[in-house]
Protein backbone atom coordinates (compact mmCIF):
# COMPACT_ATOMS: atom_id res chain seq x y z
CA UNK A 1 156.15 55.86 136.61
CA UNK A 2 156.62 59.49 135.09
CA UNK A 3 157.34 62.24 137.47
CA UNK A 4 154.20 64.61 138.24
CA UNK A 5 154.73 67.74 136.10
CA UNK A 6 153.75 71.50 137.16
CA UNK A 7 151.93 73.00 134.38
CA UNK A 8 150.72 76.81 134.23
CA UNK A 9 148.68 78.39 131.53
CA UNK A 10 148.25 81.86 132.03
CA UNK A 11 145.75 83.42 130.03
CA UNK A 12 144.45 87.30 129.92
CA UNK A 13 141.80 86.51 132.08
CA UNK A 14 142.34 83.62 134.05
CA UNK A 15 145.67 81.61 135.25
CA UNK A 16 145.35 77.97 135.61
CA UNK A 17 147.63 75.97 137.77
CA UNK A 18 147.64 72.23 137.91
CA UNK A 19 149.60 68.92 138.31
CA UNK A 20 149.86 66.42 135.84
CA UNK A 21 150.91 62.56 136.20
CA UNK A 22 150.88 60.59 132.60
CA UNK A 23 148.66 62.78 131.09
CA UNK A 24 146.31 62.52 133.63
CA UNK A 25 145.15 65.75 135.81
CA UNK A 26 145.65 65.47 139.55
CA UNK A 27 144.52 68.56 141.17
CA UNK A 28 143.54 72.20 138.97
CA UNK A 29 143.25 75.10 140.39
CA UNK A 30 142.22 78.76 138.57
CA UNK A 31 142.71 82.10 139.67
CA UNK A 32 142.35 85.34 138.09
CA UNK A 33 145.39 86.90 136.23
CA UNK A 34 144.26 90.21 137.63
CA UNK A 35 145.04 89.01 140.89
CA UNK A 36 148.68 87.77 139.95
CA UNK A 37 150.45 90.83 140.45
CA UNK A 38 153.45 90.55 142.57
CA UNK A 39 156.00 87.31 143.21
CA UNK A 40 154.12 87.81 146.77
CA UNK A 41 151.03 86.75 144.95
CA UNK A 42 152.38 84.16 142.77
CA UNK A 43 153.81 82.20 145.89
CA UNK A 44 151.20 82.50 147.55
CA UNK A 45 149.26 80.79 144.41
CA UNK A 46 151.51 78.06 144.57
CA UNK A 47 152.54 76.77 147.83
CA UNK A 48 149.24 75.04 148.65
CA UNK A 49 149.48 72.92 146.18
CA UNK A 50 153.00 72.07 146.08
CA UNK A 51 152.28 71.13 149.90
CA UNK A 52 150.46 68.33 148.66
CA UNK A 53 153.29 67.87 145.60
CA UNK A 54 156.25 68.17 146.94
CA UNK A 55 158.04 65.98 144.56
CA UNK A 56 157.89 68.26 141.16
CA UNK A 57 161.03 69.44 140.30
CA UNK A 58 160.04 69.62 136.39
CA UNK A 59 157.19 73.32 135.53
CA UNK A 60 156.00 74.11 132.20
CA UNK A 61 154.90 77.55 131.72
CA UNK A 62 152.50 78.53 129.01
CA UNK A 63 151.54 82.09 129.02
CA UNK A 64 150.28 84.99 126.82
CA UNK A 65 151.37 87.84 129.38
CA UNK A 66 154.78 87.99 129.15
CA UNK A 67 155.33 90.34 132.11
CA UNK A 68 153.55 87.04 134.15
CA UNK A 69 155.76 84.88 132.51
CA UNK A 70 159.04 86.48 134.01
CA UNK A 71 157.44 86.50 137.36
CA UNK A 72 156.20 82.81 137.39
CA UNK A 73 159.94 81.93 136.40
CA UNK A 74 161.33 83.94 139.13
CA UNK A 75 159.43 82.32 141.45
CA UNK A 76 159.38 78.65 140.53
CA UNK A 77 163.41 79.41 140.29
CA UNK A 78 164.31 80.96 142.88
CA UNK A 79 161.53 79.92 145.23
CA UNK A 80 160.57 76.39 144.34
CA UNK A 81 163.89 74.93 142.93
CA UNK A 82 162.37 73.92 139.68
CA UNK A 83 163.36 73.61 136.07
CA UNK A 84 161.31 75.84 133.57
CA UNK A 85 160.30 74.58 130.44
CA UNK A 86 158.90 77.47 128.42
CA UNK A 87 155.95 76.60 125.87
CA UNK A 88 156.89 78.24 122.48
CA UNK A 89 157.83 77.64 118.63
CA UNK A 90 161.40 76.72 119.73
CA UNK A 91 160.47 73.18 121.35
CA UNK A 92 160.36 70.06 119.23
CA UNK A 93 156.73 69.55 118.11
CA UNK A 94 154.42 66.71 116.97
CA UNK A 95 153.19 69.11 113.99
CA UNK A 96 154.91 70.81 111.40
CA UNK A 97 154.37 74.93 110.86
CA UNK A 98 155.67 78.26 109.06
CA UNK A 99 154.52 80.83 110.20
CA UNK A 100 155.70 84.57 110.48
CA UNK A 101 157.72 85.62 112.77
CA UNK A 102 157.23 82.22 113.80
CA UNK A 103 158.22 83.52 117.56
CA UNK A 104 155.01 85.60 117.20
CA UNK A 105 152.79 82.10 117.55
CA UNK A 106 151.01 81.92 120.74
CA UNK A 107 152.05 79.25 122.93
CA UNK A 108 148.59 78.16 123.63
CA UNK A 109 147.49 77.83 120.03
CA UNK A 110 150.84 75.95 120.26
CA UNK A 111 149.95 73.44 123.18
CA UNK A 112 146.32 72.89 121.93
CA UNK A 113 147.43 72.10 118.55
CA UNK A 114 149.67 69.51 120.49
CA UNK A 115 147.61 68.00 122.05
CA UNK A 116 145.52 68.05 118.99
CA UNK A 117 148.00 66.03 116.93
CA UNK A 118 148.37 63.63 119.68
CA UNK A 119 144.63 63.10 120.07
CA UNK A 120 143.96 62.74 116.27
CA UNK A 121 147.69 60.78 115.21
CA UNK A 122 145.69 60.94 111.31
CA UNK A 123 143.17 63.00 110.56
CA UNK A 124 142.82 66.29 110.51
CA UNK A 125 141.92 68.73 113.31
CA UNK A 126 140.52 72.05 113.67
CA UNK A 127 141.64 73.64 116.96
CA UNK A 128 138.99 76.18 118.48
CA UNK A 129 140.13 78.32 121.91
CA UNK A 130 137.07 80.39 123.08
CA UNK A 131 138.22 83.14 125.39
CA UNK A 132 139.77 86.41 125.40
CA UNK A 133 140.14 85.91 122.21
CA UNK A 134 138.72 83.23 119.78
CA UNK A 135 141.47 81.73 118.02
CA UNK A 136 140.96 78.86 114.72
CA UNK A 137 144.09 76.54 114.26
CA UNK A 138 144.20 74.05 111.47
CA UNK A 139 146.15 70.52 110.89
CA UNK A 140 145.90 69.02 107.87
CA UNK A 141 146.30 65.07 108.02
CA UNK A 142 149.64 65.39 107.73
CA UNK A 143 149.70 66.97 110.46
CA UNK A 144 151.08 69.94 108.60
CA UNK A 145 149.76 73.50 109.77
CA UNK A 146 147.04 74.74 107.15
CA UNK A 147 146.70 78.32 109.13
CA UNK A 148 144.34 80.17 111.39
CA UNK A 149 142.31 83.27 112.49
CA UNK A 150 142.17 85.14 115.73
CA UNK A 151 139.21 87.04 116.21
CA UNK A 152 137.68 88.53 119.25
CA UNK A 153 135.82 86.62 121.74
CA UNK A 154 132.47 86.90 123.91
CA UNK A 155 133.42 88.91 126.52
CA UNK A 156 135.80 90.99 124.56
CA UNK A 157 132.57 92.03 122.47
CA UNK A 158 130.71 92.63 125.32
CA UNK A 159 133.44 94.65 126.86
CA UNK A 160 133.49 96.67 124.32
CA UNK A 161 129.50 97.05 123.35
CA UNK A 162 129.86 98.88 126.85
CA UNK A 163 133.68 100.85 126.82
CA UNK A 164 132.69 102.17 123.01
CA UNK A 165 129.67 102.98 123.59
CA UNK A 166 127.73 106.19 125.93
CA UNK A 167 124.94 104.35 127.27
CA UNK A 168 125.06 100.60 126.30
CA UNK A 169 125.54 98.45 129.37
CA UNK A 170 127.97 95.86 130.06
CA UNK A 171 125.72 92.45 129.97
CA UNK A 172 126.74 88.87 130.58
CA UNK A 173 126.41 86.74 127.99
CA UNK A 174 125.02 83.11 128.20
CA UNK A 175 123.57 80.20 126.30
CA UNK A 176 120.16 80.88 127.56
CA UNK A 177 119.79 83.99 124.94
CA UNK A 178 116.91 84.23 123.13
CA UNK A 179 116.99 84.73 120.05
CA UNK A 180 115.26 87.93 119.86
CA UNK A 181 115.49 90.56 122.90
CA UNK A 182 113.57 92.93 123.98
CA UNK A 183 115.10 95.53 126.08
CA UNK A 184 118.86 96.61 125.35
CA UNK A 185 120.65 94.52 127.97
CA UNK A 186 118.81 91.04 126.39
CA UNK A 187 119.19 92.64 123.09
CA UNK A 188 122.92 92.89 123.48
CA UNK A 189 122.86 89.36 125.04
CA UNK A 190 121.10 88.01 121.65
CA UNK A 191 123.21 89.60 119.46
CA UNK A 192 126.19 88.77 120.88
CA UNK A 193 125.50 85.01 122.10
CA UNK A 194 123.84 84.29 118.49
CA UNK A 195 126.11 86.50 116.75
CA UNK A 196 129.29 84.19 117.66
CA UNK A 197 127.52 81.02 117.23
CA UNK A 198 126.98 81.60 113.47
CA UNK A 199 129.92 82.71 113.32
CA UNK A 200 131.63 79.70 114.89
CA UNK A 201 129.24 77.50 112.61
CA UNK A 202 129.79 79.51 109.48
CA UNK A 203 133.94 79.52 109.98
CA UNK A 204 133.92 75.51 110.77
CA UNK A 205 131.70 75.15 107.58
CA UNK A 206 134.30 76.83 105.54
CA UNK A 207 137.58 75.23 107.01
CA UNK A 208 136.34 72.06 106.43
CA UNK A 209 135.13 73.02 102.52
CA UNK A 210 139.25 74.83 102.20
CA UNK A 211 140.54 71.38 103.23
CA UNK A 212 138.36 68.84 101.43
CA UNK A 213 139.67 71.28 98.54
CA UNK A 214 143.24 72.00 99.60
CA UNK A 215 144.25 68.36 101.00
CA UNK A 216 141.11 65.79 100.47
CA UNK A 217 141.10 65.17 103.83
CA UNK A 218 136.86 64.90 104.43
CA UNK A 219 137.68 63.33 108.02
CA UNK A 220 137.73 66.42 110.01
CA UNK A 221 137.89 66.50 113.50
CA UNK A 222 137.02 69.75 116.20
CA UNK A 223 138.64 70.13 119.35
CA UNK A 224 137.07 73.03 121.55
CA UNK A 225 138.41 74.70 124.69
CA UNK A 226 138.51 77.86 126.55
CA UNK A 227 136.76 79.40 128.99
CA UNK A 228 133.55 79.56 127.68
CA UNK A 229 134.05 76.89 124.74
CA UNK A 230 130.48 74.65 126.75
CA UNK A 231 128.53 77.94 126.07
CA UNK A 232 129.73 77.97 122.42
CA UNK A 233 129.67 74.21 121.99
CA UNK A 234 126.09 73.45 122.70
CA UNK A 235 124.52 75.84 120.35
CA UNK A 236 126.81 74.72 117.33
CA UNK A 237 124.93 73.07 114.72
CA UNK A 238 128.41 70.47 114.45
CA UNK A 239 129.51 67.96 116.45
CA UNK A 240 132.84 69.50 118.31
CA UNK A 241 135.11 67.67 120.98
CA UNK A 242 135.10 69.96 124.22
CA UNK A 243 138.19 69.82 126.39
CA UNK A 244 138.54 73.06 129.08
CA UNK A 245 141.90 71.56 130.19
CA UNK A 246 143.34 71.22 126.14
CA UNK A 247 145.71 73.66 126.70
CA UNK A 248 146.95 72.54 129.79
CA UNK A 249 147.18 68.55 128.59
CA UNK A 250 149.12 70.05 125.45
CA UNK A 251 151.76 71.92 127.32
CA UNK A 252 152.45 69.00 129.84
CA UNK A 253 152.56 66.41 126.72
CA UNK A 254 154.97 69.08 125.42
CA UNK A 255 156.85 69.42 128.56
CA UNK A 256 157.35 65.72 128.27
CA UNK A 257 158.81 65.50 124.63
CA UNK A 258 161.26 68.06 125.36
CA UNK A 259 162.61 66.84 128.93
CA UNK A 260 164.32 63.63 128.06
């Protein structure tokens, strides 16, 4: 039986910390990045749940704050006896990529296009992370990388509706927007919730028109995560493939390619 695998995906808003056994999830746990701000804090993260997993020797870190990223390998180092494997463009891959500098490419977009390829061994796969940012990764058939678009996400517009503005208000945004509002705070909440849906719709539309033209692949597949990736994913007028824990599955199936 594979060993059990510490994986960490730390993200701009939130850090996820879970345990994974053949590809299978055994216990998640999320806590805000904001709150991760001193080894103190990081151990403290950790230790309840490597009380009940006391066996992992093996962690795979996948982060997008690098000053986090030297802390977590501090600690798992130094406090927790464990090897680091580090998710980025330098680990052997089950897709192929150029990109420039290819050290620049996020190692999320790298484990969710991972775990993409692995998922969908032949047909191509559009990769969609709704958070902090929205990001659009694409895998031709092949499995070759087509390219991809970062754009901000939902809260990120919110955010900064309210920081760029004098008197807009900062609003949470959710699926039950109607379409039309009618005071500023449900007006913002329209605009924005609607806003990114056509968006969404109107960018998958196109992708999949660039690689019936580019490639002839027609068999294109969606894979959705991120925070809030449900929100997104049930007003889409496509079918998409929702997975909150992509990321996570992609580094651990990364992890185990590149620990033999």
């Amino acid at each position: 039986m594979r060993e059990a695998l510490l994986i960490i995906e730390i993200g701009n808003s939130s850090t996820d910390i879970a345990v994974f056994q053949q590809d299978r999830c055994l216990e998640c746990l999320r806590v805000p990045t904001i709150s991760l701000s001193s080894l103190r804090d990081i151990e403290s993260s950790l230790n309840e749940l490597l009380q009940r997993h006391q066996k992992i020797r093996v962690a795979g870190v996948c982060s997008v704050v690098p000053r986090l990223t030297d802390l977590f390998a501090v600690a798992l180092k130094e406090l927790f006896s464990m090897r680091i494997v580090g998710i980025d463009s330098t680990l052997d891959l089950p897709f192929r990529f150029e990109y420039s500098p290819r050290e620049s490419f996020g190692p999320d977009r790298i484990a969710l296009l991972a775990i993409s390829a692995g998922i969908y061994p032949q047909k191509a796969v559009i990769a969609v992370d709704i958070g902090t940012a929205m990001t659009f990764d694409v895998l031709d058939s092949s499995h070759r990388y087509r390219g991809g678009m970062i754009l901000p996400g939902i809260d990120l517009m919110a955010f900064s509706l309210h920081d760029r503005t004098a008197r807009l208000p900062l609003v949470r945004i959710s699926d039950s927007a109607s379409l039309l509002g009618r005071s500023t705070e449900s007006c913002i909440r329209s605009g924005i919730y609607w806003g990114c849906i056509k968006q969404v719709d109107g960018i998958l539309g196109e992708i999949r028109d660039f690689l019936q033209t580019e490639t002839g692949d027609t068999d294109v597949e969606v894979l959705m995560t991120g925070g809030n990736c449900r929100m997104v994913a049930s007003g889409l007028s496509v079918a998409v493939t929702v997975d909150e824990h992509a990321v996570l599955k992609g580094a651990g199936m990364l992890v185990g390619m590149n620990s033999a």
